[in-house]
Structures are given as C-alpha cells and as structure tokens.
N, C-alpha and C. Protein backbone atom coordinates (compact mmCIF):
# COMPACT_ATOMS: atom_id res chain seq x y z
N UNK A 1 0.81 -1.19 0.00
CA UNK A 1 0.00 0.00 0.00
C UNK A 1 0.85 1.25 0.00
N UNK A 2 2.22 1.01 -0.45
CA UNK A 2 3.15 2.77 -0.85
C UNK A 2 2.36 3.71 -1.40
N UNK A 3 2.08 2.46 -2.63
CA UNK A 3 1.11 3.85 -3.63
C UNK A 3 -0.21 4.71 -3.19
N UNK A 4 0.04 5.53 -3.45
CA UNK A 4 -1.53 6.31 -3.06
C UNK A 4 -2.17 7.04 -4.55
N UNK A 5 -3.25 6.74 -4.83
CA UNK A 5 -4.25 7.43 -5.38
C UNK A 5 -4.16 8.85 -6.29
N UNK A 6 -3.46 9.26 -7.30
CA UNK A 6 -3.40 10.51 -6.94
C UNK A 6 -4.47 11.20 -7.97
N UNK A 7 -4.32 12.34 -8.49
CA UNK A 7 -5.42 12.84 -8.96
C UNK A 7 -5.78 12.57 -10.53
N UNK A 8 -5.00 12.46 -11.18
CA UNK A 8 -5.36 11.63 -12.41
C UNK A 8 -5.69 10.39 -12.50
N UNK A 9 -5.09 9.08 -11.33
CA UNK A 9 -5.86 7.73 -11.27
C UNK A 9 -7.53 7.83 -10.51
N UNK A 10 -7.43 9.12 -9.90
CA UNK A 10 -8.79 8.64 -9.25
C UNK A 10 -9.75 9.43 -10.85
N UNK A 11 -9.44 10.19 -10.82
CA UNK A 11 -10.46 10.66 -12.28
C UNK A 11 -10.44 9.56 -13.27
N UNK A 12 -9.27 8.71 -13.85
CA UNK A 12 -9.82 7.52 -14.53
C UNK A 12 -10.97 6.37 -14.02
N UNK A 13 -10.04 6.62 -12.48
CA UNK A 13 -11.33 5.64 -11.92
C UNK A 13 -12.69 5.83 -11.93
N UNK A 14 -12.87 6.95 -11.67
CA UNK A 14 -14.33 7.77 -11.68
C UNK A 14 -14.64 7.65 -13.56
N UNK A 15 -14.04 7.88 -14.48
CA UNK A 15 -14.47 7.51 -15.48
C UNK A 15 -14.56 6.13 -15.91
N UNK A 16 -13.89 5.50 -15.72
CA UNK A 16 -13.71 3.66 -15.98
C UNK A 16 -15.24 3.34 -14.93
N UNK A 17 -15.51 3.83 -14.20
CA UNK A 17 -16.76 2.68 -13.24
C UNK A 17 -17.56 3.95 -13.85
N UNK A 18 -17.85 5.06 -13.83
CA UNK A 18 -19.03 5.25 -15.15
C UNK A 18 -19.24 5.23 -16.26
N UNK A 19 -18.34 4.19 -17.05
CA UNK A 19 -18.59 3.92 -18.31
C UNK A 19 -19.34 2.80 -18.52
N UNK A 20 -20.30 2.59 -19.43
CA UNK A 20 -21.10 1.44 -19.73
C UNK A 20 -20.08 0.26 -20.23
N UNK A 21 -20.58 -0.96 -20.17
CA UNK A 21 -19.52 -1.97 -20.86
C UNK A 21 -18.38 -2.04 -19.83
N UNK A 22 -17.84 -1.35 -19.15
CA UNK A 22 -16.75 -1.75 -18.50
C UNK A 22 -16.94 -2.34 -17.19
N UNK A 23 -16.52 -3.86 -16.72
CA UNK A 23 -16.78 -4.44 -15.51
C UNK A 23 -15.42 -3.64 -14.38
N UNK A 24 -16.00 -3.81 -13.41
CA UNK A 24 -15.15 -3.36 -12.21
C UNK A 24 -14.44 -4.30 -12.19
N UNK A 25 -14.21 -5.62 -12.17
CA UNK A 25 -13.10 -6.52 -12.23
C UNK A 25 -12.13 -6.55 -13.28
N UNK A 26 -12.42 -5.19 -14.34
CA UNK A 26 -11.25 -5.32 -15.47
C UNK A 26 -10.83 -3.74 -15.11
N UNK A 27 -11.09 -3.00 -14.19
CA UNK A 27 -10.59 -1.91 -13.97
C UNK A 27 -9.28 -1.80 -13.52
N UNK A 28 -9.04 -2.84 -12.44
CA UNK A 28 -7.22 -2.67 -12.06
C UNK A 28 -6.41 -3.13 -13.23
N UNK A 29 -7.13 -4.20 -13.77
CA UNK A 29 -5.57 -4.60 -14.80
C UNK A 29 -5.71 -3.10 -15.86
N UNK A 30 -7.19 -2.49 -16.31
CA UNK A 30 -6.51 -1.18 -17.08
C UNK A 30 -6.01 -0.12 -16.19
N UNK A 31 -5.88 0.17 -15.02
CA UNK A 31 -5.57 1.03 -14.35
C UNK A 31 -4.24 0.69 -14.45
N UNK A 32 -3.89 -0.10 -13.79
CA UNK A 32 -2.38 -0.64 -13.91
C UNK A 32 -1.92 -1.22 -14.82
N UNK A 33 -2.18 -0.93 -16.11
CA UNK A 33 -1.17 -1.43 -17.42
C UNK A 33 -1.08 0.74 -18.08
N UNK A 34 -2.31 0.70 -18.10
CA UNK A 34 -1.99 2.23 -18.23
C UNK A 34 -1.21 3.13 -17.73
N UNK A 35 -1.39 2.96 -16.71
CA UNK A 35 -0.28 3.92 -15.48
C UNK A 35 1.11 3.25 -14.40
N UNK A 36 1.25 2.17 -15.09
CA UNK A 36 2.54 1.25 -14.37
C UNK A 36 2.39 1.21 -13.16
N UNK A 37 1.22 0.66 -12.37
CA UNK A 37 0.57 0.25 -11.03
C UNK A 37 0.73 -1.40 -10.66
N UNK A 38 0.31 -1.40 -9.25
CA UNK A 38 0.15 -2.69 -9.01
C UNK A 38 -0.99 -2.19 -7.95
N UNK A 39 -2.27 -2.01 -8.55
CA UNK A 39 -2.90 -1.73 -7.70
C UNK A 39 -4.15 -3.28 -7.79
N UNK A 40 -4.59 -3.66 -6.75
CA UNK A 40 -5.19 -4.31 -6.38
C UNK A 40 -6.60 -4.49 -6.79
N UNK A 41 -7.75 -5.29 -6.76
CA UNK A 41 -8.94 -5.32 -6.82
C UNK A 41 -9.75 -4.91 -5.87
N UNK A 42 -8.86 -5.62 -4.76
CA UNK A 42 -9.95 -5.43 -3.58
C UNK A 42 -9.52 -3.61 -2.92
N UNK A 43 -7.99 -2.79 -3.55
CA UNK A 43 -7.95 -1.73 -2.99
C UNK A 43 -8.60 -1.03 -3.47
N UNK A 44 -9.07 -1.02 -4.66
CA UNK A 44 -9.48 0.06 -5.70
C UNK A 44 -10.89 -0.07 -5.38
N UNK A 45 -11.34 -1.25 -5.17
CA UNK A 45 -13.29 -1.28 -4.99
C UNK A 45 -12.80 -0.70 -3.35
N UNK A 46 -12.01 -0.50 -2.45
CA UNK A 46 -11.97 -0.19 -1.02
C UNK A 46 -12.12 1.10 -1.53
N UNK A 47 -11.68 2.20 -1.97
CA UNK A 47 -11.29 3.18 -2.49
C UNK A 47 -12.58 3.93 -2.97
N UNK A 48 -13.41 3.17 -4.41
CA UNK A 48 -14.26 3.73 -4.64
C UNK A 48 -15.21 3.41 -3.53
N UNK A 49 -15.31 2.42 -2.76
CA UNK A 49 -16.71 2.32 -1.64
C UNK A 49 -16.66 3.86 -0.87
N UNK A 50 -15.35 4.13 -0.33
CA UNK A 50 -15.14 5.02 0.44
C UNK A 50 -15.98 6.28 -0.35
N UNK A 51 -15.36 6.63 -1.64
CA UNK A 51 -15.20 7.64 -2.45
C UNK A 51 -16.92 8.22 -1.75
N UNK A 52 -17.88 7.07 -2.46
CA UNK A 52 -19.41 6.69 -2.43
C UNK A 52 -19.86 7.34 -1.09
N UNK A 53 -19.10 6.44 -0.34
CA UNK A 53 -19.76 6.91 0.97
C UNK A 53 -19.86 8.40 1.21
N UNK A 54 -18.18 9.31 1.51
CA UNK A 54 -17.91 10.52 1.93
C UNK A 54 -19.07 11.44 0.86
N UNK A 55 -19.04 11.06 -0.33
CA UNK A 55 -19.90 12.33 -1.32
C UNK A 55 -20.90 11.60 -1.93
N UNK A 56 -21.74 10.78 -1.80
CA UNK A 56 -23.25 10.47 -1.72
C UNK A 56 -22.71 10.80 -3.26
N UNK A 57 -21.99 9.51 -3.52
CA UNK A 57 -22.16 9.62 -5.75
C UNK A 57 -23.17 9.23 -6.25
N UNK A 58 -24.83 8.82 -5.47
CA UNK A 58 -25.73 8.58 -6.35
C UNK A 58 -26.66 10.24 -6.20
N UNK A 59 -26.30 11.10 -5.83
CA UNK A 59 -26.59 12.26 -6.26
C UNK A 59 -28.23 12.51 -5.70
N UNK A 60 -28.49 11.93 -4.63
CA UNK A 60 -29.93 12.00 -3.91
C UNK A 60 -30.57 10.45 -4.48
N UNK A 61 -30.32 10.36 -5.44
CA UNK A 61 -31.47 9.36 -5.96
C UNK A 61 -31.57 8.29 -5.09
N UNK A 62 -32.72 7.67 -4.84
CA UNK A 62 -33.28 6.72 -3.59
C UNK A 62 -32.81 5.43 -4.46
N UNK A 63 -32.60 4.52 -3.38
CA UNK A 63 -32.45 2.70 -3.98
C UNK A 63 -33.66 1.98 -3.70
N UNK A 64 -34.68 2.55 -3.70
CA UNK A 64 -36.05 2.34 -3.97
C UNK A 64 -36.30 3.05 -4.78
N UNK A 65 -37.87 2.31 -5.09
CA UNK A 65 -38.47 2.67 -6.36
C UNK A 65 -39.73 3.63 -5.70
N UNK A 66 -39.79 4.60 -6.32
CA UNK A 66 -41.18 5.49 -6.09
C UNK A 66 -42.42 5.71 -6.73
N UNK A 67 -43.54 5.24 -6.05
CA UNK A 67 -44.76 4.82 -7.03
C UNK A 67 -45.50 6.47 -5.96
C-alpha cells in the first residue's frame, strides 16, 4: 500500500466505473497497465466504496423505487 491514489488515477477511476460496458473486475488490470501500477482489486473497490460513501455519488437518488 506505498502507492496512493493521486489525482489523475482517481479521475480515470471515476471515469472507468461510469462507463457502460466496462466491468469493475477489469478496472485494475486497465488502471495498472496504463499507469505502471500494481494496484489491487480489492484496494481500488476499497477506495471507490469510500469515495461513495464521503460524497453520496448517487446524487440524492433513492435505492427504492417510487410509485
């Protein structure tokens, strides 16, 4: 865990998990072939959970449905 996050991997990240077609389990190997990483699966989903939590990334919208 040397590496830390910095501001161009987290903006790919934030673009790579909102892109359609792209699975979260193929995000570290492009994160880290792109940017000469060894970043992990389980750090990077640790990372975005966090991200989620601190700034509410679903933007209000409820995980229920509203009739």
């Amino acid at each position: 865990m040397s590496e830390e996050f910095n501001e161009v991997i987290k903006q790919e990240l934030f673009k790579l998990i909102s892109t359609p077609g792209i699975e979260i389990e193929n995000i570290p190997e492009i994160i880290n072939s792109k940017y000469n990483t060894n970043f992990s699966y389980e750090r990077i989903y640790n990372f975005l959970s966090d991200e989620y939590l601190k700034h509410n990334l679903d933007h209000g919208r409820r995980l229920c449905c509203r009739f």
